[in-house]
Protein backbone atom coordinates (compact mmCIF):
# COMPACT_ATOMS: atom_id res chain seq x y z
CA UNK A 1 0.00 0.00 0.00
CA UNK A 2 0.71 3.70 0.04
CA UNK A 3 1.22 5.84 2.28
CA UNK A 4 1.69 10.02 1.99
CA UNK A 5 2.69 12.30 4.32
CA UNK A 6 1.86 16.20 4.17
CA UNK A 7 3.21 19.40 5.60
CA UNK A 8 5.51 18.69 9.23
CA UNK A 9 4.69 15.06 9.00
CA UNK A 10 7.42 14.46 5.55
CA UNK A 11 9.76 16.41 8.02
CA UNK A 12 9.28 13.55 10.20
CA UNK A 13 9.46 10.79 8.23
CA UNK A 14 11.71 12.50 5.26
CA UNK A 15 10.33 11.18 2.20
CA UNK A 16 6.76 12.16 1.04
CA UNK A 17 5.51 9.09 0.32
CA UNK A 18 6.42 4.99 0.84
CA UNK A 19 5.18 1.51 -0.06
CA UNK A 20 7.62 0.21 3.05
CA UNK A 21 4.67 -0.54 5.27
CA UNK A 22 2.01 -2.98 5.67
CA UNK A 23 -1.33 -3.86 8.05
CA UNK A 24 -5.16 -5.53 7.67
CA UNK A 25 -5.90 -2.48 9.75
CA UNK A 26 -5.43 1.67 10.09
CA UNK A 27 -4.11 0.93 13.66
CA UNK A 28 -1.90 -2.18 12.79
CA UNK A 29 -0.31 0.38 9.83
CA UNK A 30 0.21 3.27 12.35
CA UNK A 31 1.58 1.42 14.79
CA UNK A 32 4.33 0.30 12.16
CA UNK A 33 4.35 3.93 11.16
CA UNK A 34 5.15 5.30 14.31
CA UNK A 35 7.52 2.49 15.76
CA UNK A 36 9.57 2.96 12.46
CA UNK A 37 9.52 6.97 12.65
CA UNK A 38 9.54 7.54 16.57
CA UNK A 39 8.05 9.28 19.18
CA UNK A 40 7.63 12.42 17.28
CA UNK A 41 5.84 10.35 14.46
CA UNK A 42 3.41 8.21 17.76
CA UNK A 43 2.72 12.18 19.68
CA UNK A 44 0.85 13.03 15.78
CA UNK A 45 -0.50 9.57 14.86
CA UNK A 46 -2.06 8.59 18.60
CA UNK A 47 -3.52 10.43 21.26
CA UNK A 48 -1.81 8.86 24.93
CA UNK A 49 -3.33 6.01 26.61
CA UNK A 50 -2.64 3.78 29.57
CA UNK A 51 -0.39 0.56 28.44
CA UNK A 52 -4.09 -1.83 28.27
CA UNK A 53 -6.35 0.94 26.98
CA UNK A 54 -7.08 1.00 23.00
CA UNK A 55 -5.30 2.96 21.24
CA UNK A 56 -6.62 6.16 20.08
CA UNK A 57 -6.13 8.70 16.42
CA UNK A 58 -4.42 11.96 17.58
CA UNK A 59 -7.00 15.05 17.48
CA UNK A 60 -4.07 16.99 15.59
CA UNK A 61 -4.16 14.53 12.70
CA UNK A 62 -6.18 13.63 9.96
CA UNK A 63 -6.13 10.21 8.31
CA UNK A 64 -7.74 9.21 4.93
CA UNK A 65 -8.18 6.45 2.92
CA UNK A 66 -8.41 6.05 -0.77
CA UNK A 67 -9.49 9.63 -0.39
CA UNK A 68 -12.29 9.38 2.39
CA UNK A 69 -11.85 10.54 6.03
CA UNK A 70 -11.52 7.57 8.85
CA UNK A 71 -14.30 9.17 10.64
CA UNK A 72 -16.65 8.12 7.82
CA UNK A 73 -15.52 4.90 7.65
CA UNK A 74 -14.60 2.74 10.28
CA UNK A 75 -11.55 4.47 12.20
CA UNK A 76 -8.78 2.77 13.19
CA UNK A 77 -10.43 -0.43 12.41
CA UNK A 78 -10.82 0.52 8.89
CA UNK A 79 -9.31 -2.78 7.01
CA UNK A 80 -6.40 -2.02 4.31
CA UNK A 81 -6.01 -3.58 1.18
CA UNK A 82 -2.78 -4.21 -0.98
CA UNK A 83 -3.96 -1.51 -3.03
CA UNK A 84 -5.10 1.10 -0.75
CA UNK A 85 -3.00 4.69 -0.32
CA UNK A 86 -2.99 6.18 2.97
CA UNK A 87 -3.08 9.93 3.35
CA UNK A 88 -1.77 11.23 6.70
CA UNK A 89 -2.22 15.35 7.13
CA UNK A 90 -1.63 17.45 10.26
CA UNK A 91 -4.53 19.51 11.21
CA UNK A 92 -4.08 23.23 10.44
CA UNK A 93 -5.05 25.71 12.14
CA UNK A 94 -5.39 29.60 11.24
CA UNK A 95 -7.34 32.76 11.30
């Protein structure tokens, strides 16, 4: 699969885009994501949780799949295909 990163998060990761990573689920493929890129990469990706409690998306993140927004399809549970590209964005803010 595919993933692209936007804005702060290619700083992290330094590429824009990779086919390095794999997972049946969204949370399976971030948790590669952000034990491959580090703690800076797990602060955007998850919001913190006790050791035992489910994991949680970061509010300062947004997440879509094959062009549709997690929150309209099944969140973190959403199952990934082969062919599926991942699109991770940080959540701007302005005025």
């Amino acid at each position: 699969m595919k993933v692209k990163f936007f804005a702060l998060l290619r700083d992290i990761t330094g590429v824009k885009e990779t086919t390095d990573f794999t997972g049946t689920t969204l949370v399976e493929l971030l948790k590669e994501l952000s034990a491959h890129y580090g703690k800076e990469m797990t602060r955007w990706l998850f919001t913190p949780t006790a050791p035992n409690q489910e994991k949680q998306i970061g509010k300062d993140v947004i997440i879509l799949v094959n062009g549709r927004a997690i929150e309209h399809l099944a969140g973190l549970k959403t199952t990934l295909e082969e062919e599926d590209e991942v699109a991770i964005f940080p959540r701007l803010a302005g005025g």
